[in-house]
Protein backbone atom coordinates (compact mmCIF):
# COMPACT_ATOMS: atom_id res chain seq x y z
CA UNK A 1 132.63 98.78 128.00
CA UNK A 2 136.46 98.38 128.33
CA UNK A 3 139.93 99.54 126.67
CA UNK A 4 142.62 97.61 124.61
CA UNK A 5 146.73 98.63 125.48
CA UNK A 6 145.83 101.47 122.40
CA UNK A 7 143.02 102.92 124.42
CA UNK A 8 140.61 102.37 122.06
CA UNK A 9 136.83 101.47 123.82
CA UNK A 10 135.53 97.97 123.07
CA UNK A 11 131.80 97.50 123.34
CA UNK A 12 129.18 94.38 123.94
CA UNK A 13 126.88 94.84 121.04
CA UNK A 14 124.56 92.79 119.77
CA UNK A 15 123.27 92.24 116.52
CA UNK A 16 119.63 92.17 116.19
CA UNK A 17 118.60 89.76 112.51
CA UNK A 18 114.92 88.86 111.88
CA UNK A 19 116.74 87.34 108.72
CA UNK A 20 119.88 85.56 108.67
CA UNK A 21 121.14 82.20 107.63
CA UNK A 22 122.70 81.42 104.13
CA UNK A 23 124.42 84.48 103.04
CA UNK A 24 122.41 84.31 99.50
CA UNK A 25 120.57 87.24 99.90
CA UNK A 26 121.27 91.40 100.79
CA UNK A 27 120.42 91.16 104.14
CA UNK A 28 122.25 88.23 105.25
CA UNK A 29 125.85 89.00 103.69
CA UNK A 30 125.45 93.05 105.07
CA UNK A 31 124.52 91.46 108.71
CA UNK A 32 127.45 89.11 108.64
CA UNK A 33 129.92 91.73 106.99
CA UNK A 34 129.08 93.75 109.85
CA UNK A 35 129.21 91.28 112.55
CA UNK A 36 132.86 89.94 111.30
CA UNK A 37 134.23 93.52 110.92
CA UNK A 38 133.45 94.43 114.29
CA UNK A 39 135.07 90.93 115.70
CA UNK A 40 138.06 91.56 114.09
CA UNK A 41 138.14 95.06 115.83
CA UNK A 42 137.76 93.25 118.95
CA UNK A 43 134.53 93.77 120.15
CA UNK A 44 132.15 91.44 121.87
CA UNK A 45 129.22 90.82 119.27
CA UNK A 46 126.20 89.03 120.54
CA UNK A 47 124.05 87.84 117.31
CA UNK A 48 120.20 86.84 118.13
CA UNK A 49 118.97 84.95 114.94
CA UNK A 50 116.60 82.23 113.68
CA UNK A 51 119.33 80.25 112.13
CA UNK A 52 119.25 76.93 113.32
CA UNK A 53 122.66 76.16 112.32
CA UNK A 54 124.16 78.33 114.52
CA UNK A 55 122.44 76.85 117.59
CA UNK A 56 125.27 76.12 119.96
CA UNK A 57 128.00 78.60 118.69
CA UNK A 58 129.79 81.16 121.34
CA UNK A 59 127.75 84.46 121.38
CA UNK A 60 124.80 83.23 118.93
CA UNK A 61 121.10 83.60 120.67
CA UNK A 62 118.78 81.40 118.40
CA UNK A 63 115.15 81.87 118.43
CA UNK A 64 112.70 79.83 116.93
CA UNK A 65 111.21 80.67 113.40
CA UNK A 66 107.71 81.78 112.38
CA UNK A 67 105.33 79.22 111.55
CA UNK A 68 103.32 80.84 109.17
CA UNK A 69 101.65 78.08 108.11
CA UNK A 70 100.11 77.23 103.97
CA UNK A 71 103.03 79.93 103.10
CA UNK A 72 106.13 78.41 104.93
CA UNK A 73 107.55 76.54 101.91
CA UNK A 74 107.02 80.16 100.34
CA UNK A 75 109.48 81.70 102.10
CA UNK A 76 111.38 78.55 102.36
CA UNK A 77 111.97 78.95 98.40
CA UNK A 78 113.42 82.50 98.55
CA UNK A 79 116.02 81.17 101.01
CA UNK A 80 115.31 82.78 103.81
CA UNK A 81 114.03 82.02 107.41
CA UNK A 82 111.75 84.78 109.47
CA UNK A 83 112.35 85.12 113.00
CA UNK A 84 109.56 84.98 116.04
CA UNK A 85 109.81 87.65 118.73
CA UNK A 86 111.33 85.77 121.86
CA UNK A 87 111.58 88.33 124.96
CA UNK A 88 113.44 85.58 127.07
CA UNK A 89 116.30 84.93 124.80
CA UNK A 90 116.36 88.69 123.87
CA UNK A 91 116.53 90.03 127.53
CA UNK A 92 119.78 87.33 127.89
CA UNK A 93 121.47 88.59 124.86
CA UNK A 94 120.98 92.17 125.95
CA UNK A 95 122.70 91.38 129.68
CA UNK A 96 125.48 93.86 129.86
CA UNK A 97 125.13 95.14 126.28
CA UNK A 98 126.39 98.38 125.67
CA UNK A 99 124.80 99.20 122.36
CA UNK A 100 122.25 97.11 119.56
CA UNK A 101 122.14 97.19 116.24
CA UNK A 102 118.68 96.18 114.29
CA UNK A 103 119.23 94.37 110.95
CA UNK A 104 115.60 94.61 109.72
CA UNK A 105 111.74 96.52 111.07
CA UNK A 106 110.41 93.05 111.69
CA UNK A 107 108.95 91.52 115.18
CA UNK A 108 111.95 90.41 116.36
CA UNK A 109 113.80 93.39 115.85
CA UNK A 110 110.76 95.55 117.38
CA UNK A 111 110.44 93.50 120.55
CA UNK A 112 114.34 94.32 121.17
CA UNK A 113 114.24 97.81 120.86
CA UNK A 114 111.56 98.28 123.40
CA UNK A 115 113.66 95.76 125.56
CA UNK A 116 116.87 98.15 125.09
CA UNK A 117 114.91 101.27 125.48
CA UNK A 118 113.50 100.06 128.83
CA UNK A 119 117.42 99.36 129.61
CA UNK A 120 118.49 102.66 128.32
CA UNK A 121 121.03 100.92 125.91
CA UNK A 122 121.52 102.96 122.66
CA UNK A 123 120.36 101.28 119.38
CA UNK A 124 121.21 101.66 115.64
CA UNK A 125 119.12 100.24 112.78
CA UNK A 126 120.14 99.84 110.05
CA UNK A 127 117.69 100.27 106.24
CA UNK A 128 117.57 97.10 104.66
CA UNK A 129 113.99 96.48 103.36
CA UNK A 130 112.32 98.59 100.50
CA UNK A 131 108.70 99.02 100.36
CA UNK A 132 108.47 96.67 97.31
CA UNK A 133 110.42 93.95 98.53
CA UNK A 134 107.16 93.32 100.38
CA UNK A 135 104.71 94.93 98.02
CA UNK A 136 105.91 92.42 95.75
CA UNK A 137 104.64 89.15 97.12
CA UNK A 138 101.19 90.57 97.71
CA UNK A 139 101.30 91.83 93.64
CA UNK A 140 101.39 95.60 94.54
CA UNK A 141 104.71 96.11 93.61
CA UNK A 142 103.24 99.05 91.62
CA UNK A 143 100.52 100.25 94.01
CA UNK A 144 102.26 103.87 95.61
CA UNK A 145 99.51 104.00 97.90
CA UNK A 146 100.55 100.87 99.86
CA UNK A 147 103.79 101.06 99.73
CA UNK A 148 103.69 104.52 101.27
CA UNK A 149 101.91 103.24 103.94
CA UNK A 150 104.77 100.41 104.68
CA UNK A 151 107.21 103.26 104.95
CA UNK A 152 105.06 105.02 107.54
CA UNK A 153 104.29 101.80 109.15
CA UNK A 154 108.10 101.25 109.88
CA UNK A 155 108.24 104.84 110.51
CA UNK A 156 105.87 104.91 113.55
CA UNK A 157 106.77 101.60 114.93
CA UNK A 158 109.96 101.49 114.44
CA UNK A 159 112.38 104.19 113.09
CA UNK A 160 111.74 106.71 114.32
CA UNK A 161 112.59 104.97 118.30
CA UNK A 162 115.72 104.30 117.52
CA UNK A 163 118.67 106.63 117.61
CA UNK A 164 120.64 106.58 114.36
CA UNK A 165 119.75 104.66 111.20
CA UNK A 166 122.46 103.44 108.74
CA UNK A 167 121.23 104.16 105.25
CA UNK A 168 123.79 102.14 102.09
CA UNK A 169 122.54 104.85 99.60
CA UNK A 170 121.38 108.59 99.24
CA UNK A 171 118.72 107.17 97.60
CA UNK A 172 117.01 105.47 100.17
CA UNK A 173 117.49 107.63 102.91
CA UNK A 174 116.24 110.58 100.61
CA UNK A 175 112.88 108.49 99.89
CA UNK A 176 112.24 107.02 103.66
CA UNK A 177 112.32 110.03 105.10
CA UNK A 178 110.25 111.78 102.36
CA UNK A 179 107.58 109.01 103.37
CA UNK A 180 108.47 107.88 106.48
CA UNK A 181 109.94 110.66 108.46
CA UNK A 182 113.00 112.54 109.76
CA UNK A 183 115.79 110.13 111.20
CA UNK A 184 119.22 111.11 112.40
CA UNK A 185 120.79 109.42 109.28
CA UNK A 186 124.28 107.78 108.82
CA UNK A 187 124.82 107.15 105.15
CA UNK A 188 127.02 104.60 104.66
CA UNK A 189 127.88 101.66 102.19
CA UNK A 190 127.89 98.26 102.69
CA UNK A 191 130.96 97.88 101.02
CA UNK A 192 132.87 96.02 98.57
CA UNK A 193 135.90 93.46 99.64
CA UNK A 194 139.38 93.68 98.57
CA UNK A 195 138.59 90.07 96.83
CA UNK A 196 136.83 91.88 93.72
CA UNK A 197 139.26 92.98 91.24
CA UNK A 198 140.96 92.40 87.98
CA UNK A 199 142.46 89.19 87.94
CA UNK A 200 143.28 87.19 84.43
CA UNK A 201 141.06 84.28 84.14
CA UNK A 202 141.28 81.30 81.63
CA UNK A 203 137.61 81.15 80.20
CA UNK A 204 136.23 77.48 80.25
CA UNK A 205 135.76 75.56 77.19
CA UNK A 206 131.57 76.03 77.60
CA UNK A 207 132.18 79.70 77.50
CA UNK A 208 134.68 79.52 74.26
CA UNK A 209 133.10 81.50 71.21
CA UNK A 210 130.45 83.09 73.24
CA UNK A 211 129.68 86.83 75.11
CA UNK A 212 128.92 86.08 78.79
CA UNK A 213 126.63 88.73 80.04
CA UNK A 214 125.79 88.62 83.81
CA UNK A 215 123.44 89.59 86.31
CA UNK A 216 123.44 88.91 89.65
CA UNK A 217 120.45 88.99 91.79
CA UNK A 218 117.92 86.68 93.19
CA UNK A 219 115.41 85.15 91.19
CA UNK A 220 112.47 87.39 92.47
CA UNK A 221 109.87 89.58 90.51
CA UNK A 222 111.42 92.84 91.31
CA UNK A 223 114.80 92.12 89.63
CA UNK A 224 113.16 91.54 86.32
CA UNK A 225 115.22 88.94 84.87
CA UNK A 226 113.09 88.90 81.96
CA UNK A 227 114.19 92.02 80.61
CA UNK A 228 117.30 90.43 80.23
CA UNK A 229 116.34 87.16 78.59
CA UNK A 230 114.43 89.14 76.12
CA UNK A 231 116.66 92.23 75.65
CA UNK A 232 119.32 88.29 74.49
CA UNK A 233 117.02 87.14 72.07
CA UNK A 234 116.25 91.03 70.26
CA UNK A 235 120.24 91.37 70.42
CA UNK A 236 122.04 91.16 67.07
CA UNK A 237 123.99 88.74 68.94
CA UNK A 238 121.34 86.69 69.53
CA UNK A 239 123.45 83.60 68.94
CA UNK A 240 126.49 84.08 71.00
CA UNK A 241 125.25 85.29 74.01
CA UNK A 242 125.70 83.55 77.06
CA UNK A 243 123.69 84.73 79.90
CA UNK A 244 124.79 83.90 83.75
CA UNK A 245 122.06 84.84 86.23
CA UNK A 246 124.07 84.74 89.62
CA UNK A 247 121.54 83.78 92.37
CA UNK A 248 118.67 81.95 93.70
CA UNK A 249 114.94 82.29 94.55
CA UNK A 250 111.65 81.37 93.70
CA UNK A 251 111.24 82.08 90.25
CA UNK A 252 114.43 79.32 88.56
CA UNK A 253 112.01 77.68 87.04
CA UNK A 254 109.87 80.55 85.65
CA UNK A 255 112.71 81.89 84.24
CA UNK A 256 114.06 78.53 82.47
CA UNK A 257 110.71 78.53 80.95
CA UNK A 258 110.88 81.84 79.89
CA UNK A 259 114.48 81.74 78.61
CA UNK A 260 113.20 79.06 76.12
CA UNK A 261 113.75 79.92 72.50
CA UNK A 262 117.55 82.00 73.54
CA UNK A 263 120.24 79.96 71.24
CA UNK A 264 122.25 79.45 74.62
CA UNK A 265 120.30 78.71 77.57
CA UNK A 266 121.21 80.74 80.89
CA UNK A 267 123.22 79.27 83.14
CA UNK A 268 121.15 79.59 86.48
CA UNK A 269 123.82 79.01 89.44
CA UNK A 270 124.63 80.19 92.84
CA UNK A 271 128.36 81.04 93.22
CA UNK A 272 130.48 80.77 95.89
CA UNK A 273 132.63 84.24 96.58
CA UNK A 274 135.60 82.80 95.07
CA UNK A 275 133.83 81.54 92.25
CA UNK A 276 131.98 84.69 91.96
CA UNK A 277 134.96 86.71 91.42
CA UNK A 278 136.35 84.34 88.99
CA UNK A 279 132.57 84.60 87.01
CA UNK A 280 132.64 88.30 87.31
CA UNK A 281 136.27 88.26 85.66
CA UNK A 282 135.48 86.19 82.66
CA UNK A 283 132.17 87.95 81.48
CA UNK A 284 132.03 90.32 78.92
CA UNK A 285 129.61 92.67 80.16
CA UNK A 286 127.07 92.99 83.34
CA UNK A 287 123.78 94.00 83.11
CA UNK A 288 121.58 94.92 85.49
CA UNK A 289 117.53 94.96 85.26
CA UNK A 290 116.42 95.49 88.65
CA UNK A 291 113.81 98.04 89.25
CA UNK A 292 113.71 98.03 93.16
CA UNK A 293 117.17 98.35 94.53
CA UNK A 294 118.81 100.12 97.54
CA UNK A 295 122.07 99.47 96.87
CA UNK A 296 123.22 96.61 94.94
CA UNK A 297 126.54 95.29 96.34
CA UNK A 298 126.58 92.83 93.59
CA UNK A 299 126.88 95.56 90.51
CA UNK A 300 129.21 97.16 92.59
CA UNK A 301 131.48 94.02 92.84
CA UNK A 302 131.00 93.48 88.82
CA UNK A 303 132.55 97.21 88.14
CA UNK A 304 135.18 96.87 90.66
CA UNK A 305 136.27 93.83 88.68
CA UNK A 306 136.60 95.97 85.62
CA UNK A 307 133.39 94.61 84.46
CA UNK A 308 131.60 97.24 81.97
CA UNK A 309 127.86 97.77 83.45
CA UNK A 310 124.38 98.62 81.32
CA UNK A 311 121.61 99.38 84.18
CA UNK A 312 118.30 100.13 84.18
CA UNK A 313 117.45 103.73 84.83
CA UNK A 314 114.76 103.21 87.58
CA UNK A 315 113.42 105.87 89.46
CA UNK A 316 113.19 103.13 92.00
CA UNK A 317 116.47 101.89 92.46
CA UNK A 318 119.64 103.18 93.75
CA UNK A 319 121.89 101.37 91.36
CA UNK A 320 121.49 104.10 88.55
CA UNK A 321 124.00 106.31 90.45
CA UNK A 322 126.86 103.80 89.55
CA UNK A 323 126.77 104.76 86.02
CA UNK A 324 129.17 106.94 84.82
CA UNK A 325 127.00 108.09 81.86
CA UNK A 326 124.17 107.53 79.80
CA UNK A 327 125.73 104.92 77.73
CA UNK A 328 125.51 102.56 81.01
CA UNK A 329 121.86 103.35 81.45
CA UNK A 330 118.24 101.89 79.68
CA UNK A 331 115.05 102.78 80.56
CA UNK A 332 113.61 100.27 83.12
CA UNK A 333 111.86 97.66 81.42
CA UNK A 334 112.11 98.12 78.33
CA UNK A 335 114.14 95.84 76.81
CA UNK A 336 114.29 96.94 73.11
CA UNK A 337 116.40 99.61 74.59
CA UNK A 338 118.24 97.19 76.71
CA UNK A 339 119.37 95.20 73.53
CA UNK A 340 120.79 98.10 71.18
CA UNK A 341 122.80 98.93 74.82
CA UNK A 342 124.13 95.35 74.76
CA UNK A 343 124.75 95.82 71.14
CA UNK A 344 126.75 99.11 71.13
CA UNK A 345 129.37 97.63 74.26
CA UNK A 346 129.97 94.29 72.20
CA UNK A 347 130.66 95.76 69.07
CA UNK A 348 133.20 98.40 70.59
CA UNK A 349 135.67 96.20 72.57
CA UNK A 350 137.80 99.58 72.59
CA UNK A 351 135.48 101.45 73.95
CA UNK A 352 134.64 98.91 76.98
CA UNK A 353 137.90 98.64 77.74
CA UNK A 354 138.59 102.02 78.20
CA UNK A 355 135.25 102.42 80.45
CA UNK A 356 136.51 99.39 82.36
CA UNK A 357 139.15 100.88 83.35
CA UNK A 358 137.40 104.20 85.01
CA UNK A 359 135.06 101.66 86.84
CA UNK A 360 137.70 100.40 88.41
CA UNK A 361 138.93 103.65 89.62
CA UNK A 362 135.16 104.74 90.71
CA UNK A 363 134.50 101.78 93.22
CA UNK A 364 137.66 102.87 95.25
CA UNK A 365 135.22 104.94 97.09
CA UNK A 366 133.25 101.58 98.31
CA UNK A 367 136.25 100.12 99.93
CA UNK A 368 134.92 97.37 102.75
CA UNK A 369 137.20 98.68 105.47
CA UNK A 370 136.66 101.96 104.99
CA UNK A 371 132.87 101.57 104.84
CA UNK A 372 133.17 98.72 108.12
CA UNK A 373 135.19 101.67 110.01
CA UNK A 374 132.53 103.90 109.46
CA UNK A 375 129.88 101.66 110.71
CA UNK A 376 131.58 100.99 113.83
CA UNK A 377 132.30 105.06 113.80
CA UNK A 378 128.40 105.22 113.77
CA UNK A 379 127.70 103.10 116.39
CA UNK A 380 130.10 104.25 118.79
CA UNK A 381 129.54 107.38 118.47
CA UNK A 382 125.75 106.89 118.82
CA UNK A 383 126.34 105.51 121.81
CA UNK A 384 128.25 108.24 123.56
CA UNK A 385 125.63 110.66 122.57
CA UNK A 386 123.18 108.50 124.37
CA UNK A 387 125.65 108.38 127.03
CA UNK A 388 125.97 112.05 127.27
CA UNK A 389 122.22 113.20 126.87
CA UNK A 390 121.23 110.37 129.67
């Protein structure tokens, strides 16, 4: 570890992602959000990672990715790549490393926390990865049972080694820890950039005499984009609603299928993050289905554009707590509900803009510096604790 002319310590740390590659998923944009942030303030940050593209670039440790055989094109439609536990590369990406920071509870992640513990090197992980984000691909999404016993399973093996655990929400640290076990726990946003706010935006001639409603979220079972698409066609404004599902995954062309019979079909499109700002500005209203959510960055960056959200009141999901009362909420799933909700904010233009307004004001507290300072707060001091207790 050394000092800048301020005084202020820079640290070697290295960045731990069983995940990474396009930034099209939660995961992915929180791991390189974090590894940016802590560039800019100077630090060395080693990044050990399955994505091939990097191969080559100062300070990135590639390792190959799992082969797991009939189900590779699986995971090869929900965008993502998983990474295989390589000790060699690991051990040279930990050489001088003053702290590590685990993205995700997966093999690769595992293998270097008993590599840093051996080295006595302090590690942070952070809480990415909710029970049913795994639960769902087997079709227990629903089954408590087994998803308890994923929360214990990254409890035992993982968690509960390592020596503070970033948490984006209450919500989720409240129900790991109920399951899981105790942690020492650093609550602590991922963040929204300065990039989402108001700006005036000409709306393009496709969007002219229509209400753009959008949702952003990948196309997987747990975001239930079908509440949506059926909450548009019970809507009293059936015919001029324009949905924009923000996103990707395996379930596009499910959902085309499904959106069949809506008087405008969705528009199914990943955006860039300028484009996405631009989208969020135009829309009339977001809405957002999911039942299994730890954070949700993406409603967070729709209401700090102004944009007026209706969310589904899962017990499940951590993106309840945005809304500011019960006139932003539905019961999850049930999309009759969902529809008078879309109703009652396009029929009161007033109204919305009045709410849009204290949105604005409520996502101050998710400023991206403030939330990246905090991170680096948690890691550093993490690590002199370690320091100081040997």
């Amino acid at each position: 570890m050394s000092a800048d002319c301020s005084g202020k310590k820079k640290m070697v740390i290295c960045v731990v992602c069983d995940v990474l590659g396009e930034e099209n998923n939660g995961t992915t944009i929180a791991a390189m959000n974090l590894i940016r942030s802590l560039r800019e303030k100077k630090h060395i940050v080693r990044v050990v990672c399955p994505d091939e593209s990097r191969r080559g670039q100062q300070d990135y440790y590639v390792v190959k990715a799992v082969n797991l055989g009939p189900f590779n094109n699986y995971v090869k439609k929900n965008g993502v790549v998983i990474a295989k536990s390589d000790k060699k590369i690991l051990s040279e990406a930990l050489d001088g490393a003053d702290h590590v920071h685990l993205m995700l509870p997966f093999p690769l992640a595992i293998a270097a926390l008993h590599l840093a513990k051996k080295r006595s090197i302090s590690v942070t992980a952070g809480f990415h990865c909710q029970a049913e984000n795994i639960s769902s691909h087997f079709f227990l999404k629903n089954n408590f049972h087994f998803n308890k016993v994923i929360y214990k399973f990254f409890y035992r093996h993982f968690y509960q080694y390592v020596d503070g655990v970033h948490y984006p929400t209450e919500f989720i640290h409240q129900l790991f820890e109920q399951y899981g076990g105790k942690t020492n726990a650093f609550v602590i946003s991922n963040g929204v950039g300065s990039a989402f706010h108001p700006i005036q935006v000409s709306r393009p001639a496709e969007f002219e005499g229509k209400q753009v409603i959008l949702f952003t979220g990948r196309y997987s079972k747990e975001k239930s984009h079908k509440v949506l698409i059926d909450a548009a066609k019970q809507s009293r404004h059936a015919d001029t609603i324009q949905l924009v599902f923000a996103g990707d995954g395996p379930l596009k062309e499910k959902l085309r299928k499904q959106a069949k019979g809506l008087q405008n079909q969705p528009l199914f499109q990943f955006f860039s993050r300028k484009d996405m700002v631009r989208m969020i500005n135009l829309a009339d209203l977001y809405v957002h289905p999911a039942e299994v959510e730890i954070e949700s960055i993406s409603c967070l960056e729709a209401i700090s554009c102004g944009l007026v959200p209706v969310i589904a009141d899962s017990p499940r999901s951590a993106t309840r707590y945005f809304a500011l009362d019960d006139k932003n909420l539905f019961p999850c799933n049930d999309s009759r509900a969902l529809a008078r909700k879309i109703d009652y904010w396009l029929e009161r233009p007033e109204e919305k803009a009045a709410r849009s307004k204290e949105y604005v004001g409520y996502t101050k507290a998710f400023d991206f510096e403030t939330c990246m300072n905090r991170m680096e707060q948690m890691i550093m001091k993490t690590h002199e604790e370690c320091c100081r207790h040997g």
